[in-house]
Protein backbone atom coordinates (compact mmCIF):
# COMPACT_ATOMS: atom_id res chain seq x y z
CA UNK A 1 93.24 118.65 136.76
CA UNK A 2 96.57 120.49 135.51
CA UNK A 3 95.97 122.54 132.24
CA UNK A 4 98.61 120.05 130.65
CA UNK A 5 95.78 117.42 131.41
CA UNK A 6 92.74 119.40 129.98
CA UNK A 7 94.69 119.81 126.74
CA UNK A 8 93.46 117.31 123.73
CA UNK A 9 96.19 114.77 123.02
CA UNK A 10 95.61 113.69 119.38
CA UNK A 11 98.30 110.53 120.41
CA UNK A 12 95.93 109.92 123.86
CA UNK A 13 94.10 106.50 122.59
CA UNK A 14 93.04 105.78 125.76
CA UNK A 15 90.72 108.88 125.87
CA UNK A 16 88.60 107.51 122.95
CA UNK A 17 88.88 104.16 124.44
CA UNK A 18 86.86 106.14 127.41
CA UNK A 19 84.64 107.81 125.30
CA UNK A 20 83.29 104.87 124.27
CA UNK A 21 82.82 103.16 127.10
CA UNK A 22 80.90 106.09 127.91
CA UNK A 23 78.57 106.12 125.16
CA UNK A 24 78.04 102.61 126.06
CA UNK A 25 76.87 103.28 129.53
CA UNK A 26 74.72 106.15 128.00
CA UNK A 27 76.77 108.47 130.67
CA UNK A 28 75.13 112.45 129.56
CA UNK A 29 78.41 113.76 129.30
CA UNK A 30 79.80 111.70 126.45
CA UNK A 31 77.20 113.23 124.23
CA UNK A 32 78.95 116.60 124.47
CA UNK A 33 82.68 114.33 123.96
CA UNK A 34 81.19 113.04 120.97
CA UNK A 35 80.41 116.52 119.43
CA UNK A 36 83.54 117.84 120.12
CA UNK A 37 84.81 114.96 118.22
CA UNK A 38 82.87 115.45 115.25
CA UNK A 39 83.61 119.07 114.99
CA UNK A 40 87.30 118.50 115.80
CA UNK A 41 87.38 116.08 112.25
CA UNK A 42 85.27 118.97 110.39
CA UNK A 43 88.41 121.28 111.14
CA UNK A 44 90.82 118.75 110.51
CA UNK A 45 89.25 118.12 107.22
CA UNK A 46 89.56 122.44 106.27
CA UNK A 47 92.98 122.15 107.64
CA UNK A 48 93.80 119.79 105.15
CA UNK A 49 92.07 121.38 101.94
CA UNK A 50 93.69 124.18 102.92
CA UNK A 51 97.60 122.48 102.86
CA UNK A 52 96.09 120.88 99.57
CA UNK A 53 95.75 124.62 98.24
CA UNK A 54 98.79 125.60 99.09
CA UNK A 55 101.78 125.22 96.70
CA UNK A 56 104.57 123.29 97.91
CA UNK A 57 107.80 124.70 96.42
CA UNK A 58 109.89 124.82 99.83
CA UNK A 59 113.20 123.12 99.70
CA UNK A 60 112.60 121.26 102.87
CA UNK A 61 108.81 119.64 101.60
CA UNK A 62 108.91 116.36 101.89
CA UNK A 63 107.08 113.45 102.60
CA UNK A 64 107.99 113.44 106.28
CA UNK A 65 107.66 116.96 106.67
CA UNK A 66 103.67 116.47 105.27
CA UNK A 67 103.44 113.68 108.37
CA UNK A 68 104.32 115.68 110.64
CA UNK A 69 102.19 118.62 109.42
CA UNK A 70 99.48 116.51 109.46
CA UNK A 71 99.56 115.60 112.94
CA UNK A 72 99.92 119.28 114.05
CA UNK A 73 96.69 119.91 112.30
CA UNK A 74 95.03 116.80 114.00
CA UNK A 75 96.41 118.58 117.16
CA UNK A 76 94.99 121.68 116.10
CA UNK A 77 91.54 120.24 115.31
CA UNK A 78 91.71 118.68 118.59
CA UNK A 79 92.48 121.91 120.52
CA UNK A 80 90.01 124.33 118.34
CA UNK A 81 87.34 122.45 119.24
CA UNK A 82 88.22 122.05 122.85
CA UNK A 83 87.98 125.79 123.26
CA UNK A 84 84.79 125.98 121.46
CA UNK A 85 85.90 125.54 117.90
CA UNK A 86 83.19 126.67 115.03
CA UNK A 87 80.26 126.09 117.67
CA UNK A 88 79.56 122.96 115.61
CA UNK A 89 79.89 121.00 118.47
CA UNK A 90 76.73 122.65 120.06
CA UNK A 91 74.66 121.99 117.16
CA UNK A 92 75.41 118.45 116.88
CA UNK A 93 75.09 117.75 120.34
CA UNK A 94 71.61 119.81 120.54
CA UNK A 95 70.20 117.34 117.13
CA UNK A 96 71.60 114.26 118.72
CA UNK A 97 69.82 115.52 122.36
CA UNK A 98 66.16 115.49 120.16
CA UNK A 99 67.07 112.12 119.01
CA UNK A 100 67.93 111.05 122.33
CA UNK A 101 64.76 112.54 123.85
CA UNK A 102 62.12 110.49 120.73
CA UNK A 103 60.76 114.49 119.86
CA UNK A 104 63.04 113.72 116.48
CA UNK A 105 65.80 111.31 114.94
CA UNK A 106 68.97 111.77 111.98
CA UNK A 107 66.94 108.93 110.94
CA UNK A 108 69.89 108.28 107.56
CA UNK A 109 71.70 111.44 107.77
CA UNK A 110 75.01 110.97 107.14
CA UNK A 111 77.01 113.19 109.23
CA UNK A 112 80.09 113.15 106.76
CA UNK A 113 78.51 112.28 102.83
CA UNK A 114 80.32 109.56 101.08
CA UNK A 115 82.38 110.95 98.63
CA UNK A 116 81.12 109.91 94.78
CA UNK A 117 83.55 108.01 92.80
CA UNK A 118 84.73 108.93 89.47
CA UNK A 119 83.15 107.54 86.46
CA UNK A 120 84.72 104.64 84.89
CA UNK A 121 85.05 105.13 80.60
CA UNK A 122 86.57 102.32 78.43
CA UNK A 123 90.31 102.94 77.80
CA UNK A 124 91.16 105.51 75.58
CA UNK A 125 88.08 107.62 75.38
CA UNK A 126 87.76 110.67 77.50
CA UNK A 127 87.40 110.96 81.05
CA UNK A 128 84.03 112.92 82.32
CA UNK A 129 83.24 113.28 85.56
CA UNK A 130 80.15 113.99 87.43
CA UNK A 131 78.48 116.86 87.19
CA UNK A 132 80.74 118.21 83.85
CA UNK A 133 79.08 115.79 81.52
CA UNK A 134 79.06 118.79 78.84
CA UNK A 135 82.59 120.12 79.27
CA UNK A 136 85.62 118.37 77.38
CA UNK A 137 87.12 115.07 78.38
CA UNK A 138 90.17 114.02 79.04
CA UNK A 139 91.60 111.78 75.57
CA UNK A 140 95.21 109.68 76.29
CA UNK A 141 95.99 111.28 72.95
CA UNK A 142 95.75 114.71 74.01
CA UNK A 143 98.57 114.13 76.91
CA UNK A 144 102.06 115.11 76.50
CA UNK A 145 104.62 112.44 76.44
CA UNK A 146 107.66 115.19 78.60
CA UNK A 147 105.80 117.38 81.32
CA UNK A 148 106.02 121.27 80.17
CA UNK A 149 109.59 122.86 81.27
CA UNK A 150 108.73 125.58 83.95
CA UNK A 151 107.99 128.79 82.20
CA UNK A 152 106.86 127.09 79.13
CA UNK A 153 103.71 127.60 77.08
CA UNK A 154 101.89 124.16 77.52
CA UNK A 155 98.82 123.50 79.39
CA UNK A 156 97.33 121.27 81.82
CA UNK A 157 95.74 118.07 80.43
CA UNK A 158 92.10 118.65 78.39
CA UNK A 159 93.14 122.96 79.11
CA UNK A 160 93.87 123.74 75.92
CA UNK A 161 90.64 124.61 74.80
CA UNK A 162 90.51 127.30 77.33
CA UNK A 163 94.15 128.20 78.13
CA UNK A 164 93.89 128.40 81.60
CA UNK A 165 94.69 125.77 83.91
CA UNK A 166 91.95 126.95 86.82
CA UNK A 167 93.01 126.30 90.44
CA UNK A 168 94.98 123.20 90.10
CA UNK A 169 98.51 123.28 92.09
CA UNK A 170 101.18 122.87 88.84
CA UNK A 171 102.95 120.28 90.33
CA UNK A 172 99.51 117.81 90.46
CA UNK A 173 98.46 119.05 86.58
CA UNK A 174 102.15 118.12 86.16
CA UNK A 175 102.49 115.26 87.11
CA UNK A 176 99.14 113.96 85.54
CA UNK A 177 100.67 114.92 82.28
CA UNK A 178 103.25 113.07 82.84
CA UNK A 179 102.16 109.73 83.75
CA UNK A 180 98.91 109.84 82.23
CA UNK A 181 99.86 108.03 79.08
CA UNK A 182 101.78 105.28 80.94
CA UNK A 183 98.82 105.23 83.78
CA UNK A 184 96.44 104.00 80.70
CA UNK A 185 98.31 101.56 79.45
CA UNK A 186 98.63 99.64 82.64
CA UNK A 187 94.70 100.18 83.03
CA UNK A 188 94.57 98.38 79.98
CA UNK A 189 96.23 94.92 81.47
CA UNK A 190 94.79 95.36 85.23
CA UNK A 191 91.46 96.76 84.61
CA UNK A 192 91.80 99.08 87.41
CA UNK A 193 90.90 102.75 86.55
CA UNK A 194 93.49 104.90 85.10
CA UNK A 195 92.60 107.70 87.76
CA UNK A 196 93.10 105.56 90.43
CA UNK A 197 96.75 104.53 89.82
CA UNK A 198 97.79 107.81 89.22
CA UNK A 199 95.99 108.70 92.55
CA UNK A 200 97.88 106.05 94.27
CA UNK A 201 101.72 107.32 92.56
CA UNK A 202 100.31 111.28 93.50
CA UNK A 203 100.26 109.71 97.14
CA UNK A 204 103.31 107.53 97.09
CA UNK A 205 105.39 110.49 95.81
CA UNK A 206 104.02 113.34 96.87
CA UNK A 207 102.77 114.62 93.07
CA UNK A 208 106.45 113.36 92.12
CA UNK A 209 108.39 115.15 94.03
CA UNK A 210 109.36 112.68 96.39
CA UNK A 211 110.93 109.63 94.14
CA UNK A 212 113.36 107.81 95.77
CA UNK A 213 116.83 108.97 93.94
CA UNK A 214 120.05 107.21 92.75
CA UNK A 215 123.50 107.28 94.79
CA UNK A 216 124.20 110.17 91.15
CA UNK A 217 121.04 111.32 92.05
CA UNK A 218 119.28 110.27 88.99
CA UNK A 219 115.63 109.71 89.78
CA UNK A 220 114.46 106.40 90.43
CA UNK A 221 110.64 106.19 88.21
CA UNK A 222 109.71 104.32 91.57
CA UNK A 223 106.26 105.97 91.68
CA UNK A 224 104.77 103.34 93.91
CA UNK A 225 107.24 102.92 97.08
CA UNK A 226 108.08 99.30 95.54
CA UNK A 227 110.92 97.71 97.88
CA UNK A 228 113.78 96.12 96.40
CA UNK A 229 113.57 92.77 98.07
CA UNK A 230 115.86 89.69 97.45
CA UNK A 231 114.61 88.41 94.22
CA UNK A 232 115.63 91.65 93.24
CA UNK A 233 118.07 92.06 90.67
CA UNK A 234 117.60 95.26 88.95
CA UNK A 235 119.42 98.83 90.68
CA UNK A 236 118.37 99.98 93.69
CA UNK A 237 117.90 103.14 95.24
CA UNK A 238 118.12 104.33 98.95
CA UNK A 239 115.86 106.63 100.65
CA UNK A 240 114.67 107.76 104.31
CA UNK A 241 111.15 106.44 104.37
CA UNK A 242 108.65 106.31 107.41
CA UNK A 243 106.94 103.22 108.68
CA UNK A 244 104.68 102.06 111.28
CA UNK A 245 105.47 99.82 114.22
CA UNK A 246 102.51 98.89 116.15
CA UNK A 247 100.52 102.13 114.78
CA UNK A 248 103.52 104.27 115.44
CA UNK A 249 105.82 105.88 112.89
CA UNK A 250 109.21 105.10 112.75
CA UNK A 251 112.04 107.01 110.26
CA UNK A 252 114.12 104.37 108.12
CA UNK A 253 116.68 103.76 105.32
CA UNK A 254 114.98 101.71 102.88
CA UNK A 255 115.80 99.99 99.38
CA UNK A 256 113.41 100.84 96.59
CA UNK A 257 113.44 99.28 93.00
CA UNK A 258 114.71 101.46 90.76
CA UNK A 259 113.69 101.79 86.66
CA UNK A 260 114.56 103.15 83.10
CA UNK A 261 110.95 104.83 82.96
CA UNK A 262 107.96 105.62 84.11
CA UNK A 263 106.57 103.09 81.91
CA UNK A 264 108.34 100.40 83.34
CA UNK A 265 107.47 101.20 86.77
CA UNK A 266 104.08 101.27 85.98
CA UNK A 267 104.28 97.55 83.84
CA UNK A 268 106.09 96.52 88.09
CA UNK A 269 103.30 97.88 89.52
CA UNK A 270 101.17 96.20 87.56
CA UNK A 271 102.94 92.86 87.84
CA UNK A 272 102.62 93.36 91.51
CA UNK A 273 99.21 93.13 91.90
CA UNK A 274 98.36 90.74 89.25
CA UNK A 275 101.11 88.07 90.18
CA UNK A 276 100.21 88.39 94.50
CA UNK A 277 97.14 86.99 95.45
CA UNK A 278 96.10 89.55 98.42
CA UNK A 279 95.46 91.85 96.17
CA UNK A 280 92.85 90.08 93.76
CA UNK A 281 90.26 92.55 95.21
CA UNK A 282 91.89 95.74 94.25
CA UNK A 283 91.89 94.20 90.74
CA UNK A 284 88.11 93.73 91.01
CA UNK A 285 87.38 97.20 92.39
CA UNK A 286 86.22 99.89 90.65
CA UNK A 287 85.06 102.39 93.84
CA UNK A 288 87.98 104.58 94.80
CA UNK A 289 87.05 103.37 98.69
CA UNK A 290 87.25 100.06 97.48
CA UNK A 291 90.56 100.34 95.79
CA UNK A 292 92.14 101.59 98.49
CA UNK A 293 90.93 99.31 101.19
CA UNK A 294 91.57 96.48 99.46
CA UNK A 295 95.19 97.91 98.84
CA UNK A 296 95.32 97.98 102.78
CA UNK A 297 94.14 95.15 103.42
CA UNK A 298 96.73 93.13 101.05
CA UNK A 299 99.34 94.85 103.45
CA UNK A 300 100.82 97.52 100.75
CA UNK A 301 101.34 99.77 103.57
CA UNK A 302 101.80 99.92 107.20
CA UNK A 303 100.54 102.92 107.48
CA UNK A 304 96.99 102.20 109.86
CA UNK A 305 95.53 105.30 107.96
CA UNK A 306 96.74 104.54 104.09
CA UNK A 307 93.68 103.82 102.74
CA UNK A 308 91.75 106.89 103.80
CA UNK A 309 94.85 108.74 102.52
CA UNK A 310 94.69 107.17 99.20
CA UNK A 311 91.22 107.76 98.75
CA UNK A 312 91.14 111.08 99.41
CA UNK A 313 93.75 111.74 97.12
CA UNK A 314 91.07 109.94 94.48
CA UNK A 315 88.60 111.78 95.37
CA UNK A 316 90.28 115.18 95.59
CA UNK A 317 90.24 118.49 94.16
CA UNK A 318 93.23 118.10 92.95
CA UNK A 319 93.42 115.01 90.98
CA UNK A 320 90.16 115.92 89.43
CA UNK A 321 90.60 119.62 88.40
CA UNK A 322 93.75 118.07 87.04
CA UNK A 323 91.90 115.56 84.89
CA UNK A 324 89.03 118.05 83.73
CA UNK A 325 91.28 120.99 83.18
């Protein structure tokens, strides 16, 4: 075997497709595979929390350079635990051996725990969320109606009691402020959780820096990568998107709808779901999982991954420090 060939391919499908036909013939080895999986989406998973830590300022961020980034980290994962990673591996392997052997079982451990979903609250009263039922909320009345210029005195939303803003990146407590008003009010004629439609423009736009732009170069309010198709007749604007063709991205020029506000992107979006049938269940849902895979499901995306995307973005750090303050 050539060293190229020992190396982890995160792109190598056909590996898992043997690992699994492994398990299935209960062949010893896969056991150790398996664990080397598992560890290898532990790392991927700090790899990530640590890009979501990190400020992104650069002049060359974008939403393709964040692909990209993210499949180097799967890489990474892939190779770190090939080389003996975190030693995770070994434990898992050794607790899955017991189980193997009857001397004990996981039984209902969950390897990975299922992430909680926010609390819903009735629109227009504040937002608590688990754990902080005694710290302030998070009222529509308390959110600005312009974000903060840069250098300015104002605060994240529901920080002003404290006058610190915590660990939040700026440009997610930003952008909450921002769309927060116009977020509720189209959770008022859907029914779907504020939180979760800003989660979903956070991940269309990258926190809003990432909205497809006019020929002038006027922004386009197009928070939710809404296509400007033939029925159409509003402006347009263009902008270098990435799909997926049979599970593999491809770089495009693509027309987007393009709006007078933020407002009126979010009274689209909302028109969107409500008017198209395959998306009746992300009307009805009201579990961040939920939302998203239903999303998915009604074919908002190519992307094979966009619903694990979206939800993590709901049930992130970032969104929530962002909405506590």
């Amino acid at each position: 075997m050539t060293p190229a060939a020992a190396t982890p391919n995160v792109f190598d499908l056909s590996s898992l497709a043997t690992l699994k036909g492994a398990v299935k013939q209960d062949d010893p080895k896969a056991l150790k595979a398996a664990a080397r999986q598992f560890e290898a989406l532990f790392l991927q998973m700090v790899l990530k929390s640590m890009r979501d830590a990190t400020p992104r300022e650069g002049l060359f961020d974008s939403e393709q350079t964040r692909l990209y980034e993210s499949l180097l980290d799967q890489q990474l994962a892939q190779v770190m635990s090939a080389k003996g990673g975190t030693g995770l591996a070994a434990l898992i392997e050794k607790q899955l051996s017991r189980g193997k052997e009857g001397a004990e079982t996981l039984g209902d451990l969950p390897l990975v725990p299922v992430p909680r979903s926010l609390r819903l609250s009735p629109a227009g009263t504040p937002l608590r969320l688990p754990g902080n039922e005694g710290t302030p909320g998070f009222p529509v009345e308390g959110i600005p109606t312009q974000p903060a210029a840069p250098g300015a005195s104002g605060t994240a939303p529901g920080a002003a009691a404290t006058g610190q803003g915590g660990d939040v990146p700026p440009a997610a407590r930003e952008f909450v402020s921002r769309v927060w008003r116009d977020a509720a009010e189209a959770s008022r004629s859907t029914g779907i959780p504020a939180q979760f439609l800003v989660a979903h423009a956070a991940l269309e736009t990258g926190w809003g820096r990432s909205e497809p732009r006019l020929a002038d170069g006027r922004s386009s309010h197009n928070l939710f990568g809404i296509k400007a198709g033939r029925g159409w007749t509003g402006p347009v604007a263009e902008a270098v998107t990435t799909e997926y063709v049979d599970g593999q991205p491809q770089r495009q020029v693509e027309r987007f709808r393009a709006y007078g506000s933020y407002a009126e992107a979010f009274r689209d979006y909302a028109s969107l779901l409500q008017g198209n049938p395959r998306y009746a269940a992300a009307l009805q849902a009201r579990d961040g999982n939920a939302f998203a895979q239903a999303l998915q499901r009604g074919g908002y995306a190519t992307d094979p991954l966009y619903a694990d995307k979206l939800s993590r973005v709901i049930h992130g750090n970032a969104l929530r420090s962002a909405l506590q303050g």
